[in-house]
N, C-alpha and C. Protein backbone atom coordinates (compact mmCIF):
# COMPACT_ATOMS: atom_id res chain seq x y z
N UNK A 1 62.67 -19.19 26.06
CA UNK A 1 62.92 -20.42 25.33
C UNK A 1 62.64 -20.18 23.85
N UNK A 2 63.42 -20.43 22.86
CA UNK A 2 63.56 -20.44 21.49
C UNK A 2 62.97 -20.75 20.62
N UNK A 3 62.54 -22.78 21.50
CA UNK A 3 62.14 -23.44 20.60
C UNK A 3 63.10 -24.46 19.81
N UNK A 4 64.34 -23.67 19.02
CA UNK A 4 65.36 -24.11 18.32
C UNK A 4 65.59 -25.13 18.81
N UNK A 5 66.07 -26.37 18.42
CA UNK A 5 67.42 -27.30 18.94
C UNK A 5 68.50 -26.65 18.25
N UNK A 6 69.53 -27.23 19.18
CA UNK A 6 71.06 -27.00 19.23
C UNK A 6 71.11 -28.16 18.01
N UNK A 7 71.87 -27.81 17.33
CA UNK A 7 72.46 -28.39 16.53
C UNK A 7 73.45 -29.76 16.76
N UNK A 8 73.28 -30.67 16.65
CA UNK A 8 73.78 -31.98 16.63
C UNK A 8 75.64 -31.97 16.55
N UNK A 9 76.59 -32.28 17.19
CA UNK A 9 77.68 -32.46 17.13
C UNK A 9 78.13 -33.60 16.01
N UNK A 10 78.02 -33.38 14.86
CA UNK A 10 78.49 -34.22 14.00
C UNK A 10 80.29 -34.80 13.66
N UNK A 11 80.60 -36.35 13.40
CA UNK A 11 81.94 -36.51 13.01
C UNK A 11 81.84 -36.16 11.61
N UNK A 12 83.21 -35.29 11.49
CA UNK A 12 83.40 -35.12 10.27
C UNK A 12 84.97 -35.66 9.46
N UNK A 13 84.61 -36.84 8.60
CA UNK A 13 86.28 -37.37 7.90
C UNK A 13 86.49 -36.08 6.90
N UNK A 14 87.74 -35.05 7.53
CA UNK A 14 87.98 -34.17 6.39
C UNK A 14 89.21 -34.78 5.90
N UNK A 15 89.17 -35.08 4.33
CA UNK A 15 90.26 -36.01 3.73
C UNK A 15 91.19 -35.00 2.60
N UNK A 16 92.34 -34.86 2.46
CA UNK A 16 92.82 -34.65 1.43
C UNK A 16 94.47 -35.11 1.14
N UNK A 17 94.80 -35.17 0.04
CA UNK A 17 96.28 -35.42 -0.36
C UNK A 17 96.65 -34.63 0.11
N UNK A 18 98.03 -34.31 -0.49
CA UNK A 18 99.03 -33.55 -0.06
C UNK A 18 99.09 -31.64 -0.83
N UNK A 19 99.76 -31.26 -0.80
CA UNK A 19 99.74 -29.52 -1.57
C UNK A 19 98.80 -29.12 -0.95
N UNK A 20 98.66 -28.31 -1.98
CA UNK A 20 97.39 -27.54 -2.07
C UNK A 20 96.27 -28.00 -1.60
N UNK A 21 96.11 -29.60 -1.91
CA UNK A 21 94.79 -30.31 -1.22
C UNK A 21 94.39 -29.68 0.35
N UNK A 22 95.94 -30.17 0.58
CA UNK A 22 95.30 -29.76 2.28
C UNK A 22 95.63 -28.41 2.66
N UNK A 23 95.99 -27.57 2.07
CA UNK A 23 95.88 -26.42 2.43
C UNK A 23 94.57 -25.97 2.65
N UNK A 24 93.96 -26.24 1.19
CA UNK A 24 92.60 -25.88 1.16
C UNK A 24 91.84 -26.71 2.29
N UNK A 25 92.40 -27.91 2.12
CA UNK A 25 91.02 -28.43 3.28
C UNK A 25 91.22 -27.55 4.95
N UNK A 26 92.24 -27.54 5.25
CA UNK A 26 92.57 -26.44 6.47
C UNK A 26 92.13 -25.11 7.08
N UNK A 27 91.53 -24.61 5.25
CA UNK A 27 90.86 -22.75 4.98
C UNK A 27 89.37 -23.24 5.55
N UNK A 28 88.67 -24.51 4.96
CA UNK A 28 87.17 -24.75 5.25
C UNK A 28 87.09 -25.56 6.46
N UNK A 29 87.73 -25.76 7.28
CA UNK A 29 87.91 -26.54 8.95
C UNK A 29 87.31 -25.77 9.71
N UNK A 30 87.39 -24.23 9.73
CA UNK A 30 86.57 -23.50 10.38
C UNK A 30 85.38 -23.75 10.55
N UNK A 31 84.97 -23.62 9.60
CA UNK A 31 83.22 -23.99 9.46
C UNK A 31 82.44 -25.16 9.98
N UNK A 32 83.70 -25.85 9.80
CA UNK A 32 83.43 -27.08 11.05
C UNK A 32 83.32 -26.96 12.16
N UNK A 33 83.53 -25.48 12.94
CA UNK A 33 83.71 -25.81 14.50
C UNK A 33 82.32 -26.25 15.10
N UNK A 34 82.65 -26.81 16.18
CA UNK A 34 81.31 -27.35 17.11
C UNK A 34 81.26 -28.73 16.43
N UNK A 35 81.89 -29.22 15.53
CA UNK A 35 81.70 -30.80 14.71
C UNK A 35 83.33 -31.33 15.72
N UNK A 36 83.01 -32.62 15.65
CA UNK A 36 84.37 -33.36 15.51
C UNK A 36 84.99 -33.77 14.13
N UNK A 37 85.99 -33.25 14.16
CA UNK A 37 87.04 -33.03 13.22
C UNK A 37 87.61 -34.63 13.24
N UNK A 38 87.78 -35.59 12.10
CA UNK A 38 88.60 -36.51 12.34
C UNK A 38 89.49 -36.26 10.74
N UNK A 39 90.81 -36.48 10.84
CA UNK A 39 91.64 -36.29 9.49
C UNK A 39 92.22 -37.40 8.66
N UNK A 40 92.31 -37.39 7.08
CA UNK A 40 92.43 -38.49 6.68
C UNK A 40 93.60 -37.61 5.65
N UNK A 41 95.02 -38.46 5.20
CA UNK A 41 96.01 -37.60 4.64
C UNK A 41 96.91 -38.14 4.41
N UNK A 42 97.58 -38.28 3.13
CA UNK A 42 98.99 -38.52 3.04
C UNK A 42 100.30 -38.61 3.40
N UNK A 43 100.49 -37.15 3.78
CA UNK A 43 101.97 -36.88 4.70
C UNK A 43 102.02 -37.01 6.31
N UNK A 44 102.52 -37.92 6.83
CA UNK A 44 102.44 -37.90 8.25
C UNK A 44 102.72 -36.54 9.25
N UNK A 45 103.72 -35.86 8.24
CA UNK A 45 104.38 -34.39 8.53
C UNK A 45 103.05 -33.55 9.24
N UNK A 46 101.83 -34.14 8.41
CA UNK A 46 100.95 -33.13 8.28
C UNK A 46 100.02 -32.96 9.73
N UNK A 47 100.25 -34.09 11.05
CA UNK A 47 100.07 -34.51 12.07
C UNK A 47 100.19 -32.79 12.96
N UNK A 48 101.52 -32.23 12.59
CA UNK A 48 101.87 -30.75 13.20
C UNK A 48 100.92 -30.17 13.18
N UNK A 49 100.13 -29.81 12.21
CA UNK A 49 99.47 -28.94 11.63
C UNK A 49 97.92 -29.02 12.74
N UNK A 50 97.34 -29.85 12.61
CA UNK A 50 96.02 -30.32 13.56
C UNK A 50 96.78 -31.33 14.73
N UNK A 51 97.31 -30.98 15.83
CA UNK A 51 98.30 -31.58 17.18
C UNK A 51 97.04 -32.50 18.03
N UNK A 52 95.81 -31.40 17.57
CA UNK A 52 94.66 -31.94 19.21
C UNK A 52 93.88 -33.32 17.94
N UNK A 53 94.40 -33.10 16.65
CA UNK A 53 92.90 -34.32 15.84
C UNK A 53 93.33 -35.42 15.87
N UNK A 54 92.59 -35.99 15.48
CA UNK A 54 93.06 -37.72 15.02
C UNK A 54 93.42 -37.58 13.75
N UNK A 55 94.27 -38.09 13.21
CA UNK A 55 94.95 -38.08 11.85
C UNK A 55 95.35 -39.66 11.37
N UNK A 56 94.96 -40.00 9.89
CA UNK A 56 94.80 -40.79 9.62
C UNK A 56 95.79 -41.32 8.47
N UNK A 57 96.63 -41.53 8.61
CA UNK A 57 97.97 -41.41 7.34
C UNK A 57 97.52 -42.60 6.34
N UNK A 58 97.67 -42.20 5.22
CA UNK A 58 97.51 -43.67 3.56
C UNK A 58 98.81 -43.55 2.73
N UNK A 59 98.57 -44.53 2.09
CA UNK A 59 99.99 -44.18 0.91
C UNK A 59 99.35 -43.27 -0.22
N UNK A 60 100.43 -42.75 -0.62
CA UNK A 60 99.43 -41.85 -1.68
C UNK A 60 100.06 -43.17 -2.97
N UNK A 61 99.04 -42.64 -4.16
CA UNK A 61 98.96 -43.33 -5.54
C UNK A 61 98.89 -42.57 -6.39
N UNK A 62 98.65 -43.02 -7.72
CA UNK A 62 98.25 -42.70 -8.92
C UNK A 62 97.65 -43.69 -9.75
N UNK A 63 96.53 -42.88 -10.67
CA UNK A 63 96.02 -43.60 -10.96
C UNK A 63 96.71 -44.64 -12.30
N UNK A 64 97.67 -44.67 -12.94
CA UNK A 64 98.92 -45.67 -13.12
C UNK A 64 99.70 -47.31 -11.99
N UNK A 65 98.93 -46.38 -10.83
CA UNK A 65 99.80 -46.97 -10.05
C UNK A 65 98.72 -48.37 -9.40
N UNK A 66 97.88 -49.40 -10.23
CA UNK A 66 96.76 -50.01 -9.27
C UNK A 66 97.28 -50.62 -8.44
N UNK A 67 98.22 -51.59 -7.94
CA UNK A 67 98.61 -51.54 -6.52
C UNK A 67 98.37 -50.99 -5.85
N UNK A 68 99.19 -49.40 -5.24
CA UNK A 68 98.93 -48.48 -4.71
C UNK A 68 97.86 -48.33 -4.40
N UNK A 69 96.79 -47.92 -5.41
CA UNK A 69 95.56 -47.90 -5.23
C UNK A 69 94.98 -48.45 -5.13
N UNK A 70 94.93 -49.87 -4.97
CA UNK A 70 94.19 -50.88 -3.98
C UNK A 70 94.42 -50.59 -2.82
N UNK A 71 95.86 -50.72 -2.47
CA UNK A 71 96.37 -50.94 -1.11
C UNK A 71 95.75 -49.46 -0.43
N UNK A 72 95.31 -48.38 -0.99
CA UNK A 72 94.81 -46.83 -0.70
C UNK A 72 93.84 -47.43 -0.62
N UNK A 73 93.02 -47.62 -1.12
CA UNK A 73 91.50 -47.72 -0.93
C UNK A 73 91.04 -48.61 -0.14
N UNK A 74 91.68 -49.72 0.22
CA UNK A 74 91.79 -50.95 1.58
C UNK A 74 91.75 -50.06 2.75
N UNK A 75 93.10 -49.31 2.76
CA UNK A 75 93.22 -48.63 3.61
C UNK A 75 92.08 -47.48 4.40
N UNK A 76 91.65 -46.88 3.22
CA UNK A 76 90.51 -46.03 3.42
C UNK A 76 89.26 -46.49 3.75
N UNK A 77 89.34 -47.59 3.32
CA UNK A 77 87.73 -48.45 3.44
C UNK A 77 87.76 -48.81 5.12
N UNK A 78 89.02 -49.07 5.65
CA UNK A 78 89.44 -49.35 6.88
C UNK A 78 89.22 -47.84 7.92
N UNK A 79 89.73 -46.86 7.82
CA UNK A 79 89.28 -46.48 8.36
C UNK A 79 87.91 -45.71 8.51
N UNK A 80 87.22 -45.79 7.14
CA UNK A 80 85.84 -45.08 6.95
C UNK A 80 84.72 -45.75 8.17
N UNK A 81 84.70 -47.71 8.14
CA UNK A 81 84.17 -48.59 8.57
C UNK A 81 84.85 -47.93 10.66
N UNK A 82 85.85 -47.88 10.47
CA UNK A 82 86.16 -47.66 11.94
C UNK A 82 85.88 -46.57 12.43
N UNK A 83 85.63 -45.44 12.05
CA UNK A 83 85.60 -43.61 11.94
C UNK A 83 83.96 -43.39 12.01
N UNK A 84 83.44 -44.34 10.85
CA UNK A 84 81.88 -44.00 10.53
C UNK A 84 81.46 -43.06 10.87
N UNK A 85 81.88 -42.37 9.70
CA UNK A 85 81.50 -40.60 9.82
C UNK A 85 80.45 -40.42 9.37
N UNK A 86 79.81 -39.10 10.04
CA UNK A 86 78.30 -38.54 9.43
C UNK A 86 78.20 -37.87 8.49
N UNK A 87 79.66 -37.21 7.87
CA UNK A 87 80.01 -36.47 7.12
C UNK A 87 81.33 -36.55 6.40
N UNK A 88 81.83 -37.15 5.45
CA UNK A 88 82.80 -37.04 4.77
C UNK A 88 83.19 -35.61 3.79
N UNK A 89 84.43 -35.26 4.06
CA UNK A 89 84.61 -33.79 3.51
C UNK A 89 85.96 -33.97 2.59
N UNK A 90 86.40 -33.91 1.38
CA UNK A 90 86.85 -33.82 0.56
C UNK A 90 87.11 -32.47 -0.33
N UNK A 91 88.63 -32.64 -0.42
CA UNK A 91 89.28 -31.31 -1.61
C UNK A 91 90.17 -31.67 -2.65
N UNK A 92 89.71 -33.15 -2.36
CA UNK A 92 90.90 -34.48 -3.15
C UNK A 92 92.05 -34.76 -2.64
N UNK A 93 92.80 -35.49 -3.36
CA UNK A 93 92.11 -36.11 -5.18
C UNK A 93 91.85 -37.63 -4.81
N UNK A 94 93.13 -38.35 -4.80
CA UNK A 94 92.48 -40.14 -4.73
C UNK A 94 91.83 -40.54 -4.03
N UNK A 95 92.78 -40.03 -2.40
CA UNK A 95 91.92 -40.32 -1.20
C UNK A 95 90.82 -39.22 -0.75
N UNK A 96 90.19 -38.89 -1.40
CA UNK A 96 89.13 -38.18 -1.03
C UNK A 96 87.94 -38.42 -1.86
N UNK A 97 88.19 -39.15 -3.43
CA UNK A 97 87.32 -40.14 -3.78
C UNK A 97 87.23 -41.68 -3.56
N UNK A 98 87.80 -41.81 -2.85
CA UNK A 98 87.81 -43.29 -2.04
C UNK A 98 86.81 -43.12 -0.95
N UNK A 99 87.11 -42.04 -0.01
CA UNK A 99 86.72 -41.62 1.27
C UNK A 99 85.04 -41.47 0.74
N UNK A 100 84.61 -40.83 0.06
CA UNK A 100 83.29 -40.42 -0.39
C UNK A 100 82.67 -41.65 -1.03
N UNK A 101 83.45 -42.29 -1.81
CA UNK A 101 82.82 -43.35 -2.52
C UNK A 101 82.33 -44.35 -1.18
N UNK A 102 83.33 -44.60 -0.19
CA UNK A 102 82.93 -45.18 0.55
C UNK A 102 82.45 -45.12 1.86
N UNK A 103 81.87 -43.84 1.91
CA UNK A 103 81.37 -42.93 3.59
C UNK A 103 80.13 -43.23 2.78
N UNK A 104 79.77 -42.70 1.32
CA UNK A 104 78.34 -42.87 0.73
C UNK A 104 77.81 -43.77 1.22
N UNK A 105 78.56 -45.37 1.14
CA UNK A 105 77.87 -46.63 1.38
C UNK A 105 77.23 -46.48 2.68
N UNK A 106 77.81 -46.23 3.69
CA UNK A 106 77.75 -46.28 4.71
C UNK A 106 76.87 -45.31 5.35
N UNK A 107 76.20 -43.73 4.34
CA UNK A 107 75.34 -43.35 4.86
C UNK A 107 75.96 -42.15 5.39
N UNK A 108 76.71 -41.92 5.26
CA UNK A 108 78.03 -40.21 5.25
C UNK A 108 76.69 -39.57 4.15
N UNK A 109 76.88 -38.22 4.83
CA UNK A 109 76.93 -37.14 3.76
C UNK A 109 78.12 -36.84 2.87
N UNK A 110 78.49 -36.29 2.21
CA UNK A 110 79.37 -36.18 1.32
C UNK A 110 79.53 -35.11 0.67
N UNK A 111 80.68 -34.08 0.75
CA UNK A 111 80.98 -32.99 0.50
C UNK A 111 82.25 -33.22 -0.38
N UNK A 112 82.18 -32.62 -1.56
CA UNK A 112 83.70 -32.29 -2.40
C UNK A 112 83.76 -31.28 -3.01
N UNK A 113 84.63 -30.73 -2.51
CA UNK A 113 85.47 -29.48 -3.32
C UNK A 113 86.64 -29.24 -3.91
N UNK A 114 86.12 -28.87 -5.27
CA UNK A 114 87.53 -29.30 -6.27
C UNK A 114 88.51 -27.87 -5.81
N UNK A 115 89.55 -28.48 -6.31
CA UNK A 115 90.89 -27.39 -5.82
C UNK A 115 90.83 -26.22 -6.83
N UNK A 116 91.28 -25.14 -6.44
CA UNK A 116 91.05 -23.73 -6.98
C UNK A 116 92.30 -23.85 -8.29
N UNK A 117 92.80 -24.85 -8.01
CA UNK A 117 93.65 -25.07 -9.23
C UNK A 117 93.25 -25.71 -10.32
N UNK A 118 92.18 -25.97 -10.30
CA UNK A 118 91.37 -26.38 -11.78
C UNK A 118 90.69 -25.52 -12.29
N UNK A 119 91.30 -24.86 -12.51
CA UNK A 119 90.83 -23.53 -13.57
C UNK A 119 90.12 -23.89 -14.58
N UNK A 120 90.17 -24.56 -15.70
CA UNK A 120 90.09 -24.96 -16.67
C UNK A 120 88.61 -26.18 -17.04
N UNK A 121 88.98 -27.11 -16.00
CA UNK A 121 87.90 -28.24 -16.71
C UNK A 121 88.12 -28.73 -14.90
N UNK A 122 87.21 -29.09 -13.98
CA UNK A 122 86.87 -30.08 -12.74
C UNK A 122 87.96 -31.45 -13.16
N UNK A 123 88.78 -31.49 -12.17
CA UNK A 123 89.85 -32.53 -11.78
C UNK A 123 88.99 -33.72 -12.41
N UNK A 124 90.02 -34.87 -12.56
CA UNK A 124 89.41 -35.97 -12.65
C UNK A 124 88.56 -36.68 -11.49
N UNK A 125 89.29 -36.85 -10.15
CA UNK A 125 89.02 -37.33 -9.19
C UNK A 125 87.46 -36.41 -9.37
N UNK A 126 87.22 -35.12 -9.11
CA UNK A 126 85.85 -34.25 -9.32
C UNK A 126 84.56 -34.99 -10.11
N UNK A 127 84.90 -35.14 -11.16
CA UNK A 127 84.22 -35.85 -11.86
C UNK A 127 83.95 -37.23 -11.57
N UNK A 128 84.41 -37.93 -11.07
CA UNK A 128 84.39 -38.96 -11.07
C UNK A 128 83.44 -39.58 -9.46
N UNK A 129 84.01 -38.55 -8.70
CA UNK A 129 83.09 -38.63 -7.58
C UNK A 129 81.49 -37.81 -7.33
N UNK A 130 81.45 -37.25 -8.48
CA UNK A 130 80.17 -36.46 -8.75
C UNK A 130 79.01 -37.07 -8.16
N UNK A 131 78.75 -38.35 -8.37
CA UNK A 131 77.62 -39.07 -8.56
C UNK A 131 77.56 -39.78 -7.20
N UNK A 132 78.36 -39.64 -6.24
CA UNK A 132 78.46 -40.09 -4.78
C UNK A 132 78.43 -38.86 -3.94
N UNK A 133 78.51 -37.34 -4.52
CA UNK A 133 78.94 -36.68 -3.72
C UNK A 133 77.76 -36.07 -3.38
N UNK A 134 76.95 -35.91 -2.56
CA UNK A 134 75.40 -34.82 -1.80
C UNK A 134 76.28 -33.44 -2.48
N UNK A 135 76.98 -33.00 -2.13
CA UNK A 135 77.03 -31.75 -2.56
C UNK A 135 78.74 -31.63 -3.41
N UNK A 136 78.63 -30.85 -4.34
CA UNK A 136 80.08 -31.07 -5.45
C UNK A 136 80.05 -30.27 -5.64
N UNK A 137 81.33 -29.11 -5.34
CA UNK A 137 81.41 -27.69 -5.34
C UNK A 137 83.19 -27.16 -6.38
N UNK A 138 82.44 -26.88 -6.97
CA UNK A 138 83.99 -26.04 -7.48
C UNK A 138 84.00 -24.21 -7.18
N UNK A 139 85.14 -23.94 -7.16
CA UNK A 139 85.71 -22.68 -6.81
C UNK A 139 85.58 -21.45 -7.79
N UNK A 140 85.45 -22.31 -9.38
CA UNK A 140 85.60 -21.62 -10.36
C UNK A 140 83.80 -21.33 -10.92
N UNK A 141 83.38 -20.23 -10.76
CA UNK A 141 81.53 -20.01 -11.60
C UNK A 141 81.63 -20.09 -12.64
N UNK A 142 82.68 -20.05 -13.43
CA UNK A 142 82.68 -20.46 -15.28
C UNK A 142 82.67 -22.18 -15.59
N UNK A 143 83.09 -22.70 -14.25
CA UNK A 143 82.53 -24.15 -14.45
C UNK A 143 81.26 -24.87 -13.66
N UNK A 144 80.36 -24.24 -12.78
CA UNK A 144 79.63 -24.02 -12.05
C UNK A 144 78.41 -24.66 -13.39
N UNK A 145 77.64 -25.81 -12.69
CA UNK A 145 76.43 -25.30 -14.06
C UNK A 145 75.43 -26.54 -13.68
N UNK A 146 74.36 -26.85 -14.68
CA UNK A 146 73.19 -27.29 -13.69
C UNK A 146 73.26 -28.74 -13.70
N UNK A 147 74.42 -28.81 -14.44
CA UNK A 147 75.16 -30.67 -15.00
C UNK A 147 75.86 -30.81 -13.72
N UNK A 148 76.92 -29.90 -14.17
CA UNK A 148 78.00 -30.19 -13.58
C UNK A 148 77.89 -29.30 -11.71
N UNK A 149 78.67 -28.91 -11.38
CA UNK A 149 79.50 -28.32 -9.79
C UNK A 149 78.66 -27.12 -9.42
N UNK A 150 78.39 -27.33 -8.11
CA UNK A 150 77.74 -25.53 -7.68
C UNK A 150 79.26 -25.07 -7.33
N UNK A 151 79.16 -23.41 -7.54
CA UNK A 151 79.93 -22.77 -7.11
C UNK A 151 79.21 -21.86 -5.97
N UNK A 152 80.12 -22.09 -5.38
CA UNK A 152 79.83 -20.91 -3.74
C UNK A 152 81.09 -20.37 -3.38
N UNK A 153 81.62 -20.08 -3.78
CA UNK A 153 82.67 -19.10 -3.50
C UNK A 153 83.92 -19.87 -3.60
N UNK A 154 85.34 -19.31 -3.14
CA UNK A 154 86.49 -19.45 -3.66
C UNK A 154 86.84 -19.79 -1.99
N UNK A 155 87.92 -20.89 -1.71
CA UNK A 155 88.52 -20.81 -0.46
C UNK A 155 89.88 -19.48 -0.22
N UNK A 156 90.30 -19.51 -1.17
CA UNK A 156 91.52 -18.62 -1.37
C UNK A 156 91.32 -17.41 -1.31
C-alpha cells in the first residue's frame, strides 16, 4: 500500500474558437486523460473531431459586434451553470474569456493559454482574462514575466 490517493476524476470545460484555437486546444487534451473532457466551440463541424465528448456549439463574435456578444456570453453563462466544471481550460479568444470569467464565479479553476500566434504582445482576450485566470500561460518566454504570463513550453 502506497499511501497515495488516486487522483480525483475531474470535469474539465476545454473551450476554444475556431483555427488555430482549437487546434491547439486538441495538442493539450492529452494531458487531460483520466479527467472528463466536456467541449465548448464555435464550429459545429468541429463535433467530428471529439465523436465520444459532449460538445457545446456558441455563435462566434467580435468584439465590434455587442449583440453577438451578449447573445455569446448568455450562451456560455448557460452552459458553464449546467456543465459546472472543476476546471475551465482555455486557448481563446471570446469564448474562452467568457468561459473563465464565468467558471471563476462559480469556483472552476481556470487555465488559459494564449495561442502560439501571438508572437509579439499576449492577445487581447489574454490580457483581459489575466485576473480570473489561476494559471495564464503563453507559449512565447520573451513574453513570459513576473507581471505578466508563465511560460512552460510551446504546444506546437
Amino acid at each position: 500500500m502506497s499511501g497515495s490517493k488516486p487522483t480525483p476524476v475531474r470535469k474539465v470545460l476545454a473551450v476554444a474558437s475556431g483555427g488555430g484555437h482549437w487546434v491547439q486546444l486538441r495538442r493539450v487534451i492529452p494531458a487531460l486523460e483520466g479527467h472528463r473532457v466536456v467541449y465548448l466551440t464555435i464550429h459545429p463541424t468541429y463535433r467530428t473531431d471529439v465523436p465520444d465528448a459532449k460538445v457545446h456549439i456558441v455563435n462566434d463574435a467580435t468584439r465590434w459586434d455587442r449583440i453577438g456578444s451578449l447573445r455569446m456570453a448568455l450562451r456560455i453563462l448557460w452552459v458553464v451553470l449546467r456543465e459546472w466544471p472543476d476546471v475551465v481550460l482555455s486557448t481563446g479568444a471570446a469564448p474562452g474569456f467568457f468561459a473563465i470569467f464565468f467558471g471563476r464565479l462559480l469556483g472552476a479553476r481556470t487555465i488559459w493559454l494564449d495561442s502560439i500566434a501571438n508572437v509579439e504582445e499576449v492577445s487581447m482576450s489574454g490580457r483581459m482574462v489575466r485576473r480570473h485566470a489561476d494559471l495564464w500561460l503563453t507559449q512565447w518566454p520573451h513574453l513570459a514575466g513576473p507581471d505578466g504570463p508563465e511560460c512552460a513550453g510551446r504546444v506546437f
